[in-house]
N, C-alpha and C. Protein backbone atom coordinates (compact mmCIF):
# COMPACT_ATOMS: atom_id res chain seq x y z
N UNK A 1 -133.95 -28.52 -17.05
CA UNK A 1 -133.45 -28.19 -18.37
C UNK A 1 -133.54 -29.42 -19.26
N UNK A 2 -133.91 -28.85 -20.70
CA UNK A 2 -133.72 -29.89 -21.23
C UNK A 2 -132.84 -30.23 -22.27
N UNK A 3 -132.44 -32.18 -22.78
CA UNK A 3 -131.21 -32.33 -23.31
C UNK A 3 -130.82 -31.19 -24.44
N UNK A 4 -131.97 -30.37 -25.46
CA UNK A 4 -131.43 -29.55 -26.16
C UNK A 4 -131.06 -28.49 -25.55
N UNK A 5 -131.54 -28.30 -24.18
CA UNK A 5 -130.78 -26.71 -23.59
C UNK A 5 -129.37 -27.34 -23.28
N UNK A 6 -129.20 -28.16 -23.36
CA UNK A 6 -127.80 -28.46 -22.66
C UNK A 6 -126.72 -29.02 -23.94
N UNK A 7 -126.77 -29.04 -24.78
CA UNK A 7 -126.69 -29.18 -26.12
C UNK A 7 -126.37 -27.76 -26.48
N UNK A 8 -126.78 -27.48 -26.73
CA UNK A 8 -126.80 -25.50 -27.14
C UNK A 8 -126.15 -25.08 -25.89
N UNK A 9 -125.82 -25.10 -24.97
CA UNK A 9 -124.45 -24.40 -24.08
C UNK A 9 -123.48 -25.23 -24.15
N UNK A 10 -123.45 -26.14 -24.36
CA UNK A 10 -121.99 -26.99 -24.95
C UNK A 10 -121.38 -26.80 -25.66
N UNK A 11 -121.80 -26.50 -26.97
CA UNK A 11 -121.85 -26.10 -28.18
C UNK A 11 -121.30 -24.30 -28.38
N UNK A 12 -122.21 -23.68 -27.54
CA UNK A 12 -121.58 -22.45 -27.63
C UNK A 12 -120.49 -21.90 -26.88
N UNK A 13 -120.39 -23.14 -25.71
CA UNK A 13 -118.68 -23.37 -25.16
C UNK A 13 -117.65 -23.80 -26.21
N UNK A 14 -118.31 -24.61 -27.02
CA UNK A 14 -116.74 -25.03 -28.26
C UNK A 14 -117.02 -24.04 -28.63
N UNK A 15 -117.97 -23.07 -29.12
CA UNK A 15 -117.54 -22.00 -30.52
C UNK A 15 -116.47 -20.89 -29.56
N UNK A 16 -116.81 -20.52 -28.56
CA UNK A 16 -115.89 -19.52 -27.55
C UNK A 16 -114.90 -19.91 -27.44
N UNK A 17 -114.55 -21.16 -27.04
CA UNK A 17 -113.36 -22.37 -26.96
C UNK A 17 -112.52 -21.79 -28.52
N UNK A 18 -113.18 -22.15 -29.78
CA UNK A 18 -112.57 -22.60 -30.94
C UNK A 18 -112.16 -20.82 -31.26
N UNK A 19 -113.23 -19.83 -31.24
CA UNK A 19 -112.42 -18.58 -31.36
C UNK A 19 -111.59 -17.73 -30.60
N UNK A 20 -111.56 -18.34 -29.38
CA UNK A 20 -110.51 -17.58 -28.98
C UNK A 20 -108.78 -18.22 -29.26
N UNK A 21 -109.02 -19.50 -29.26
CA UNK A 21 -107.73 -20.65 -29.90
C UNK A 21 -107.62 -19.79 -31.75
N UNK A 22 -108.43 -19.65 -31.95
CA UNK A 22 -108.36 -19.02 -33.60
C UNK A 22 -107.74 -17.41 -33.21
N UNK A 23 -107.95 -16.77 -32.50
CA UNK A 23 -107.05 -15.49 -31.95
C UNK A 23 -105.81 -16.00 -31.93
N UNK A 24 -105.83 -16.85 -30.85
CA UNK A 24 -104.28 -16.57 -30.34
C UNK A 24 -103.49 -16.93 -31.54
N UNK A 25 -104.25 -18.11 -32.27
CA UNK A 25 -103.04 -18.52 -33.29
C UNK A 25 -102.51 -17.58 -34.19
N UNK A 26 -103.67 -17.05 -34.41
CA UNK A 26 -102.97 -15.60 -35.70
C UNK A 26 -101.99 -15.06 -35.15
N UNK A 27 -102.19 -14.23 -34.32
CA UNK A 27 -101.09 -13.57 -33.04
C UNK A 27 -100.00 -14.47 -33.04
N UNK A 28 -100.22 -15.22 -32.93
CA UNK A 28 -98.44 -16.18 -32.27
C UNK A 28 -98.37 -16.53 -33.72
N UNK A 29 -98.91 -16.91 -35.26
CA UNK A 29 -98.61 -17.01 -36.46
C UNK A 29 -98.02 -15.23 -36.57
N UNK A 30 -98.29 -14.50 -36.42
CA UNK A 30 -97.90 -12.85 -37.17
C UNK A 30 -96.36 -12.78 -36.47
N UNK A 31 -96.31 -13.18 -34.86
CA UNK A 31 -95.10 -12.79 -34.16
C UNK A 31 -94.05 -13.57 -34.78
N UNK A 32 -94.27 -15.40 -35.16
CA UNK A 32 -93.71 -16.06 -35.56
C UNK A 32 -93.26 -15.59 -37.24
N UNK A 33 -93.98 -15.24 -37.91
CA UNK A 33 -93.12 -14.32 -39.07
C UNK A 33 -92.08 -13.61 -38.98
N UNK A 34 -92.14 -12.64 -37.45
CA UNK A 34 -91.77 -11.48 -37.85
C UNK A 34 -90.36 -12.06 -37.24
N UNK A 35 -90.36 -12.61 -36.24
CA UNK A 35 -89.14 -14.04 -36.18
C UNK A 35 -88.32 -14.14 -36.67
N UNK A 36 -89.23 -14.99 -37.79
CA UNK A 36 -88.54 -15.59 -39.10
C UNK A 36 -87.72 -14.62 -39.69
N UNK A 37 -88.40 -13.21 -40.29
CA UNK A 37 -87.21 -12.64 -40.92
C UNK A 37 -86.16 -11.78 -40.66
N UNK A 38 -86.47 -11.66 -39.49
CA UNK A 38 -85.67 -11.10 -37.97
C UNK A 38 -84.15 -11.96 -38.21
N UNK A 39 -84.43 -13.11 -38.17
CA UNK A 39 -83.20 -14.76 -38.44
C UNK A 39 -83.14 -14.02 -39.97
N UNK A 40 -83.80 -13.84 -40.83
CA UNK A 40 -83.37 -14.26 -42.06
C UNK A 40 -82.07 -13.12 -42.51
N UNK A 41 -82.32 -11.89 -41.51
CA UNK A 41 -82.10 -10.81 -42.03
C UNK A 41 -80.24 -10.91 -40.89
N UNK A 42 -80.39 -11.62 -40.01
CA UNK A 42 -79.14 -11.78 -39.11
C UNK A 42 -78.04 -13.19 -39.88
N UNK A 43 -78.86 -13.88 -40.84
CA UNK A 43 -77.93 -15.18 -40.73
C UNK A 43 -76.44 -15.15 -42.00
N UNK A 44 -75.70 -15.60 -41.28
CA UNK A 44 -74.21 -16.07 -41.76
C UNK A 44 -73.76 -17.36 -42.04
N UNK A 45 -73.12 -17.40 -42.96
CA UNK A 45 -72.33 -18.28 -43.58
C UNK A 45 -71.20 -18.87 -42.59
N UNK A 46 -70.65 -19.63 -42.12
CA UNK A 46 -69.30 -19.84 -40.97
C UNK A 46 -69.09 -21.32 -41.10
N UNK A 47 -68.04 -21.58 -41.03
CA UNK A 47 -67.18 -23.08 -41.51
C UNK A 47 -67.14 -23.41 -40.11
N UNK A 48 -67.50 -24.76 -39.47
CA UNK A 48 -67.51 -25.12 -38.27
C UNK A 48 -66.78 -26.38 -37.99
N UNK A 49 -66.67 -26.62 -37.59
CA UNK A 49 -66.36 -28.68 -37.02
C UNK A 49 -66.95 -28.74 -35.85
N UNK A 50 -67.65 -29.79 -36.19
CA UNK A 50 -68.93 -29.85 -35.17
C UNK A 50 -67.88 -31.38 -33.84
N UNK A 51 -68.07 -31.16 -32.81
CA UNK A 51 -67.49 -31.65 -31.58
C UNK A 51 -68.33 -32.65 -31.00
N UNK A 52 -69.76 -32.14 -30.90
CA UNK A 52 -70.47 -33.38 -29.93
C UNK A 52 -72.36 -32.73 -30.65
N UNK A 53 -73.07 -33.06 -30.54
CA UNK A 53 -74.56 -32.67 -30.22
C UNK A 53 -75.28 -34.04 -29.87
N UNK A 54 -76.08 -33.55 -28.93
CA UNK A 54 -76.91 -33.73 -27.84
C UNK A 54 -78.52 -33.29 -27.61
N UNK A 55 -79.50 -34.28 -27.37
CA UNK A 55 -80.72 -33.46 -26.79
C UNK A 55 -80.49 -33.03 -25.15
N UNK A 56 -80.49 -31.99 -25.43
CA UNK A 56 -80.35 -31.69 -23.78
C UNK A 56 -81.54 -30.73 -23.52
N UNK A 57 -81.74 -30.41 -21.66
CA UNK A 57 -82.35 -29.34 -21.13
C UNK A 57 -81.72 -28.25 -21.17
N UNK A 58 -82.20 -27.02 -21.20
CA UNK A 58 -82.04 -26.07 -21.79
C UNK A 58 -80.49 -25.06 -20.51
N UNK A 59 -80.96 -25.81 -19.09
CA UNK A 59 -79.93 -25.21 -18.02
C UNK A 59 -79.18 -26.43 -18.15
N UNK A 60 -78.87 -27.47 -18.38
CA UNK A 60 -77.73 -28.37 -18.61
C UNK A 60 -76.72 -28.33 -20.08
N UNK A 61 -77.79 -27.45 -20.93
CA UNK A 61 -76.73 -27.26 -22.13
C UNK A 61 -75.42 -26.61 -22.25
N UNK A 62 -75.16 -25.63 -21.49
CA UNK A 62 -74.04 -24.65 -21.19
C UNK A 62 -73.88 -23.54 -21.81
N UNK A 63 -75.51 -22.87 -22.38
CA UNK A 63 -75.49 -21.86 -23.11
C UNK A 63 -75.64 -20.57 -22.21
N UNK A 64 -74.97 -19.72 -22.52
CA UNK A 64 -74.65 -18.21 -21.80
C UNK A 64 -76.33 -18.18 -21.12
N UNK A 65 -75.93 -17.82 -19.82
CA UNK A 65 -76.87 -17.36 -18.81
C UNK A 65 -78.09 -16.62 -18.85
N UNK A 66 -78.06 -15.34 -19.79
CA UNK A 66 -78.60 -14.38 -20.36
C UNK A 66 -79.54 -15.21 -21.24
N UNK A 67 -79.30 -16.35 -22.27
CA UNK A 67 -79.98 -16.74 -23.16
C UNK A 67 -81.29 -17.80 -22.13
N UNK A 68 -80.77 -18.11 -21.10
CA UNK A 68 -81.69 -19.10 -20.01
C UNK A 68 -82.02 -18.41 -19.77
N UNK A 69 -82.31 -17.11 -18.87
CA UNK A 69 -83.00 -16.41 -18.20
C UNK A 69 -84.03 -15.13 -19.45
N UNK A 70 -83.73 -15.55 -20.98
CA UNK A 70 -84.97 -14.71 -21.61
C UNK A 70 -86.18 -16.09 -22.09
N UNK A 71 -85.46 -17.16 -21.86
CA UNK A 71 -86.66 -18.16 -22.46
C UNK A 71 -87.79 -18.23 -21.46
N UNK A 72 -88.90 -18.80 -21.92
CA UNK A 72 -89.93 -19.05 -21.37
C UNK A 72 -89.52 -19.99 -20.19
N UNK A 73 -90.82 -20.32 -19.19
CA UNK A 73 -90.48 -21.44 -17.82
C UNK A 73 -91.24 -22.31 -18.68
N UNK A 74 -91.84 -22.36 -19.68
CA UNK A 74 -92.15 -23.73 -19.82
C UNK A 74 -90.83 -24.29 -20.79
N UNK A 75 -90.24 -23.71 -21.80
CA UNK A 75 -89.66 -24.20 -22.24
C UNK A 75 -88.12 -24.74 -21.90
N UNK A 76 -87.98 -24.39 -20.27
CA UNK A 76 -86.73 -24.72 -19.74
C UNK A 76 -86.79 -26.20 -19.50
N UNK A 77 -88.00 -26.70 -19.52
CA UNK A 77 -87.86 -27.89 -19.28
C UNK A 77 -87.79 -29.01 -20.45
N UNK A 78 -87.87 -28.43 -21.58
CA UNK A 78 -87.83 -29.11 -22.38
C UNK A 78 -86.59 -29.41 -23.06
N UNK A 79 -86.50 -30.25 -23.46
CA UNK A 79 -85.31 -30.90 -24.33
C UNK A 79 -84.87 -29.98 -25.95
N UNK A 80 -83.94 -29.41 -26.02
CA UNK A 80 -82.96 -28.89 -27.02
C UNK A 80 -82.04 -29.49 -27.56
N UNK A 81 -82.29 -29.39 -29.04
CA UNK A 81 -81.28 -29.85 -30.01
C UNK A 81 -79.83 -29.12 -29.62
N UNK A 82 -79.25 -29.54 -28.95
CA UNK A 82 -77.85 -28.50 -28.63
C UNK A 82 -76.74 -29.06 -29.38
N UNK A 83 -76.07 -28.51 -30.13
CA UNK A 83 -74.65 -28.64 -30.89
C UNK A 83 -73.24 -28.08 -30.32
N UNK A 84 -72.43 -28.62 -29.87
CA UNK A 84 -71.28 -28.59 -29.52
C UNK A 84 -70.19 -27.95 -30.92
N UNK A 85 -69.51 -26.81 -31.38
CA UNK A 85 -68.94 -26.53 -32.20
C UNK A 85 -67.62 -25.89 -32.25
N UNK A 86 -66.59 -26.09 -32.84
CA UNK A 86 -65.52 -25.24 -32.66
C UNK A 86 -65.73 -24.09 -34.06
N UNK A 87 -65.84 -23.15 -34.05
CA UNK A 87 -66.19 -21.74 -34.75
C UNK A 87 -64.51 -20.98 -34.64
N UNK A 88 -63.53 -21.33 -35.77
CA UNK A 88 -62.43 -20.64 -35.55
C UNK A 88 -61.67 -21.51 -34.50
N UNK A 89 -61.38 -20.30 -33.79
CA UNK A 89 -60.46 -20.88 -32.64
C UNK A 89 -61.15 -20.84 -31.37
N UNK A 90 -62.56 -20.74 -31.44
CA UNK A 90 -63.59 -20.63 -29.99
C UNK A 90 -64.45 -22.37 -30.25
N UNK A 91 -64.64 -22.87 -29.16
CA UNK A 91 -65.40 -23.40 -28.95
C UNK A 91 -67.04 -23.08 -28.53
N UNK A 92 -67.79 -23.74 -29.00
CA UNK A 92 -69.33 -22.60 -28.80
C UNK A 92 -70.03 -23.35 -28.92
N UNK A 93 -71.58 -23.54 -28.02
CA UNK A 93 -72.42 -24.13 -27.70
C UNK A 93 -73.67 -22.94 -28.90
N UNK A 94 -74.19 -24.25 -29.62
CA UNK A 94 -75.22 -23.60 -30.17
C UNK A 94 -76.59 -24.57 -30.00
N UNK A 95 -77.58 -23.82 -30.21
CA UNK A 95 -78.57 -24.15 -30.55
C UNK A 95 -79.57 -24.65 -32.20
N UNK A 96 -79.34 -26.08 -32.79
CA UNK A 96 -79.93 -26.19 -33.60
C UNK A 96 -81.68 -26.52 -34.05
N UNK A 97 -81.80 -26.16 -35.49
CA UNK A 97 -83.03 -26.33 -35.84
C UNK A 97 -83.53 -27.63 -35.27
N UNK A 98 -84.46 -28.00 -35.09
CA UNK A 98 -85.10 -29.59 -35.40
C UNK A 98 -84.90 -30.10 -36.17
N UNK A 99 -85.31 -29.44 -37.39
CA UNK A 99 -85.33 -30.13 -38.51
C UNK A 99 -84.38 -30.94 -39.29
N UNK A 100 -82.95 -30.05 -39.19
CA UNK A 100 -81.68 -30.48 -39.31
C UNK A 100 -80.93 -31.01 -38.72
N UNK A 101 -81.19 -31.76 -36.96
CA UNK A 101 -80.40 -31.80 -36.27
C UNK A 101 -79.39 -33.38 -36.58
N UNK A 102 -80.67 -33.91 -36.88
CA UNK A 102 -80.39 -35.42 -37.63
C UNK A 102 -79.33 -35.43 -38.66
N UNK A 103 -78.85 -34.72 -39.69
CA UNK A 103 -78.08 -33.95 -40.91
C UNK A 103 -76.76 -33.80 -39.95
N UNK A 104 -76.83 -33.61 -39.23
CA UNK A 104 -75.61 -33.02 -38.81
C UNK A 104 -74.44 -34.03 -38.04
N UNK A 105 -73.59 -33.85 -39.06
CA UNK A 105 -72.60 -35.30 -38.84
C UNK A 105 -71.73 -34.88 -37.75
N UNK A 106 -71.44 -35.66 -36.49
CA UNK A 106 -70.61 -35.56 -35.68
C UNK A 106 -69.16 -35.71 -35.99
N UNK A 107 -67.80 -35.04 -35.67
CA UNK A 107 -66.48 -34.96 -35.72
C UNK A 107 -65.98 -34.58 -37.47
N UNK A 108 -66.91 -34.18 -37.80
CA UNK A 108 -66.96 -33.12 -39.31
C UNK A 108 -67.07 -32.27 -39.43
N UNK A 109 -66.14 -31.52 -40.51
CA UNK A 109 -66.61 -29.74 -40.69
C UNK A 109 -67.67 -29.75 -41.56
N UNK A 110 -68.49 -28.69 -41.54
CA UNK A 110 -69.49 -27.96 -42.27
C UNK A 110 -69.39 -26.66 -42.67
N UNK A 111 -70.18 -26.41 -43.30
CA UNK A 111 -70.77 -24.99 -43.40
C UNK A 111 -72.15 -24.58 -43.13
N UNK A 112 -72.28 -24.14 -41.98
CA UNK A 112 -73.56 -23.60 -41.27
C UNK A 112 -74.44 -22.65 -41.19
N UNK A 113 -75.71 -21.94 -41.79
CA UNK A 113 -75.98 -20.46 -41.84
C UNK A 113 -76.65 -20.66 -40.43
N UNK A 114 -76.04 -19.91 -39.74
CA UNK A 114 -75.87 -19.71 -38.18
C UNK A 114 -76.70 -17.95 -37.94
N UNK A 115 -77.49 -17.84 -37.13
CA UNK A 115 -78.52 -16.71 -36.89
C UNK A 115 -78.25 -16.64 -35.61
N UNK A 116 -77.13 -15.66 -34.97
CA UNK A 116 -76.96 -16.16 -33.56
C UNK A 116 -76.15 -16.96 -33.09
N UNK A 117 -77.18 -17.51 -32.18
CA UNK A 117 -76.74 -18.74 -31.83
C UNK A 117 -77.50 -20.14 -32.50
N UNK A 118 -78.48 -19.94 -33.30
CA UNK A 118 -79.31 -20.57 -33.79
C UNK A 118 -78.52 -21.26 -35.34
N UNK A 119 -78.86 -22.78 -35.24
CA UNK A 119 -78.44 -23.02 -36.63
C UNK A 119 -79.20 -23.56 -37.95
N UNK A 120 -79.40 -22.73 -38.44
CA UNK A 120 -80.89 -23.09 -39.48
C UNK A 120 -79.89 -23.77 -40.65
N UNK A 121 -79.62 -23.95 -41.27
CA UNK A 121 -78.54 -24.82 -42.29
C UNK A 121 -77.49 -25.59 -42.14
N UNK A 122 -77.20 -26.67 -42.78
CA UNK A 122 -76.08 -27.15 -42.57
C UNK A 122 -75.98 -27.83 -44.22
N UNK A 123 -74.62 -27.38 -44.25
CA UNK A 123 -73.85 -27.84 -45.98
C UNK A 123 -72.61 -28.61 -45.08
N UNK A 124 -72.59 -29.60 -46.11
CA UNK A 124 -70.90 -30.50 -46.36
C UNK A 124 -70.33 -29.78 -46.80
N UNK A 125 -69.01 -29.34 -46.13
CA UNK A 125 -67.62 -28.92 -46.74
C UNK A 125 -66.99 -29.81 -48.13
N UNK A 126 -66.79 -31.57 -47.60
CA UNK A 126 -66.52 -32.19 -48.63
C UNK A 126 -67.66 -32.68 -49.05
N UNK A 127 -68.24 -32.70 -50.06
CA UNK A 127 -69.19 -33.26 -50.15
C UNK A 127 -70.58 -33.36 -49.95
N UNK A 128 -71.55 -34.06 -50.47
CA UNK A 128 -72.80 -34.00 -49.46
C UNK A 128 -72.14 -34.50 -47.96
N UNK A 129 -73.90 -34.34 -47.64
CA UNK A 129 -74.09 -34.73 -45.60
C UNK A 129 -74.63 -35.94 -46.29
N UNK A 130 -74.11 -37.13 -45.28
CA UNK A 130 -74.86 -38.52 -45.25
C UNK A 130 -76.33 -37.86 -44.38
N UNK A 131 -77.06 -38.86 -45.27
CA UNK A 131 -79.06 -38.40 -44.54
C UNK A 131 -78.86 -39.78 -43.81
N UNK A 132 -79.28 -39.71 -42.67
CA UNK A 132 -79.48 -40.54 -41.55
C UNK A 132 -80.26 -41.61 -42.33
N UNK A 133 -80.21 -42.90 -41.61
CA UNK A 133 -81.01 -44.29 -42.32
C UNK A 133 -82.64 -43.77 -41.84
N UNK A 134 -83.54 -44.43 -42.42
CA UNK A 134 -84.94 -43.71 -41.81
C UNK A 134 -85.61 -44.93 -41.02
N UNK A 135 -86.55 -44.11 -40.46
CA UNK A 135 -86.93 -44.88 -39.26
C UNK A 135 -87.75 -45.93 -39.49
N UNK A 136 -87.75 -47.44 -38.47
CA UNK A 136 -88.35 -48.64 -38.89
C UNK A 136 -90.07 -47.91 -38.80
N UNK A 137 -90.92 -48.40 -39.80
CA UNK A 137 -92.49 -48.37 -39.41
C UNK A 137 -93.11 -48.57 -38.48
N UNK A 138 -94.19 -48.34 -38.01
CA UNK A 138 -94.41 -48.89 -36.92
C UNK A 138 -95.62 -50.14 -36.96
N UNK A 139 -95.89 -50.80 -36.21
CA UNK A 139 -96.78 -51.72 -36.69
C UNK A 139 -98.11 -52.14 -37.08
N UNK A 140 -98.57 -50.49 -36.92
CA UNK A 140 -99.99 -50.63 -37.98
C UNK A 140 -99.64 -50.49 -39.23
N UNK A 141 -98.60 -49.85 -39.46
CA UNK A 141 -97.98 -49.58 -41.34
C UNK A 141 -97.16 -50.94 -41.89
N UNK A 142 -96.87 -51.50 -41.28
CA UNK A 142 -96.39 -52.84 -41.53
C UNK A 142 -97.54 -53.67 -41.87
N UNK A 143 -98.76 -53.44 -40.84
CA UNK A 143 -99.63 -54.92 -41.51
C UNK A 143 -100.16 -54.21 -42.54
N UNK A 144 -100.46 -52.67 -43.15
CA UNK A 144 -101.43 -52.35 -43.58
C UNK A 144 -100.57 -52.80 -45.40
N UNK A 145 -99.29 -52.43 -45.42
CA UNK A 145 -98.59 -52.66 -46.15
C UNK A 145 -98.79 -54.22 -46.97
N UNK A 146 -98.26 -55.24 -45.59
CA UNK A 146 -98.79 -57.01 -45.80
C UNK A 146 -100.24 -57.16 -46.29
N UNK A 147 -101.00 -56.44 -45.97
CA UNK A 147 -102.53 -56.49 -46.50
C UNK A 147 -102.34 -56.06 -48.17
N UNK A 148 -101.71 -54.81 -48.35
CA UNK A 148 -102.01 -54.16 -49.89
C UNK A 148 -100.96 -55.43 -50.80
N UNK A 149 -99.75 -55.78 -50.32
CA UNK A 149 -99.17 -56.60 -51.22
C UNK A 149 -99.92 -58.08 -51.30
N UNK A 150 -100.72 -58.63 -50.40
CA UNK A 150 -101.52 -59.86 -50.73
C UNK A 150 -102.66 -59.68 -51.52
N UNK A 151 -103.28 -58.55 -51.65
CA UNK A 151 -104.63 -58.15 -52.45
C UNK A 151 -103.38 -58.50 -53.97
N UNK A 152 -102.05 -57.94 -54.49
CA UNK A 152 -101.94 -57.07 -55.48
C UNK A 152 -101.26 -58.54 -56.23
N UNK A 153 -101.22 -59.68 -54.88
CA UNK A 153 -99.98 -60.87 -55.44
C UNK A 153 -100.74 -61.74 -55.97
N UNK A 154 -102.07 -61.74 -54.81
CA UNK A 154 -103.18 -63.01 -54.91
C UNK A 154 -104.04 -63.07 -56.13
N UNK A 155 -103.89 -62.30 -57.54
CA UNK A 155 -104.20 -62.29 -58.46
C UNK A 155 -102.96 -62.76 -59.63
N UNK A 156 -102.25 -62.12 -59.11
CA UNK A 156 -100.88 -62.64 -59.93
C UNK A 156 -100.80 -63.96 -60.22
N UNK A 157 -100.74 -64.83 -58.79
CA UNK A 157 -101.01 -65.89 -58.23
C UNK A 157 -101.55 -66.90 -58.95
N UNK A 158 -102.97 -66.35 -58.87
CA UNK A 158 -103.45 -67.71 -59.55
C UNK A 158 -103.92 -67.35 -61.24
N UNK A 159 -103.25 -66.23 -61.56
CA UNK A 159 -103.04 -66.52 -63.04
C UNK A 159 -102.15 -67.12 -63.90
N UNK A 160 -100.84 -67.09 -62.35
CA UNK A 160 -99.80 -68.31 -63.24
C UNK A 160 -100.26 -69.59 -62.92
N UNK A 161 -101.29 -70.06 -61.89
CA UNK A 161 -101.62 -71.07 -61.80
C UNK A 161 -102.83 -71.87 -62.98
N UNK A 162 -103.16 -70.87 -63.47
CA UNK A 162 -104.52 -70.76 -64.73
C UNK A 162 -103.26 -71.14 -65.85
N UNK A 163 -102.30 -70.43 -66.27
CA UNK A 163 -101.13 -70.76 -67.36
C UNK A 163 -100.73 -72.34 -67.08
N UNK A 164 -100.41 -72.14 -65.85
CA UNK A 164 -99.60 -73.72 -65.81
C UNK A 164 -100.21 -75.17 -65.85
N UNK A 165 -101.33 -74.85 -65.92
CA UNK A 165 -102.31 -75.89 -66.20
C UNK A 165 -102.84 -76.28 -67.65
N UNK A 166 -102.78 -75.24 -68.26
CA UNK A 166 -103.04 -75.77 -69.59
C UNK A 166 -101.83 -76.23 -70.49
């Protein structure tokens, strides 16, 4: 065989590769909608004081039995935003967004739009929520940064040095 026959079945392995990955995503994008307004159409308003949260595994969190045994096996192993909450006069293990989990101030009340057990919102009772400090750069954005401010200084530079001479 030659290198272009082998070239052209490689090739028509990524396109088989790339459309069947282009299936599934629609599919798991359409289910993931219907999800979404599934939550949108269940969620509540509820005043909380939040107790503890934690990344935990999903059988170390202490969420009702029933809710471990409908998740996936891959996702038991993964790490969950879990929130510790007193709701009234119950104490209750929930499950928060990602997105918010950072937002969410420990040994404070809130107001939570809660879907479930799921917590997609979080409001300050008094006030805003303090936003967490943000994270240090890492060190290709640091030099790339030191690079753009020496291009922007090193002109500055020696135009006060051009002034101070005359």
């Amino acid at each position: 065989m030659s290198v272009f026959n082998i070239l052209l079945i490689i090739l028509l392995v990524l396109v088989v590769i790339l459309g069947v990955l282009y299936f599934f995503g629609r599919k798991a994008q359409k289910k993931q909608a219907a999800q979404q307004e599934q939550m949108e159409a269940m969620k509540q308003t509820v005043s909380m004081l939040i107790i503890d949260k934690k990344m935990m595994k999903i059988k170390e969190s202490g969420l009702p039995q029933m809710v471990i045994d409908q998740t996936p096996k891959l996702m038991r192993r993964t790490k969950l935003p879990i929130v510790k909450a007193k709701v009234g006069p119950r104490v209750m293990t929930l499950v928060a967004d990602a997105k918010i989990f950072d937002l969410i101030p420990v040994k404070k009340e809130v107001k939570a739009t809660v879907s479930g057990i799921y917590i997609t919102e979080v409001r300050g009772v008094r006030g805003p929520l303090e936003t967490p400090p943000k994270k240090k750069k890492g060190l290709f954005a640091r030099f790339r940064k030191d690079k753009t401010e020496e291009k922007t200084a090193a002109p500055a530079k020696s135009g006060k040095a051009a002034k101070s001479k005359k």
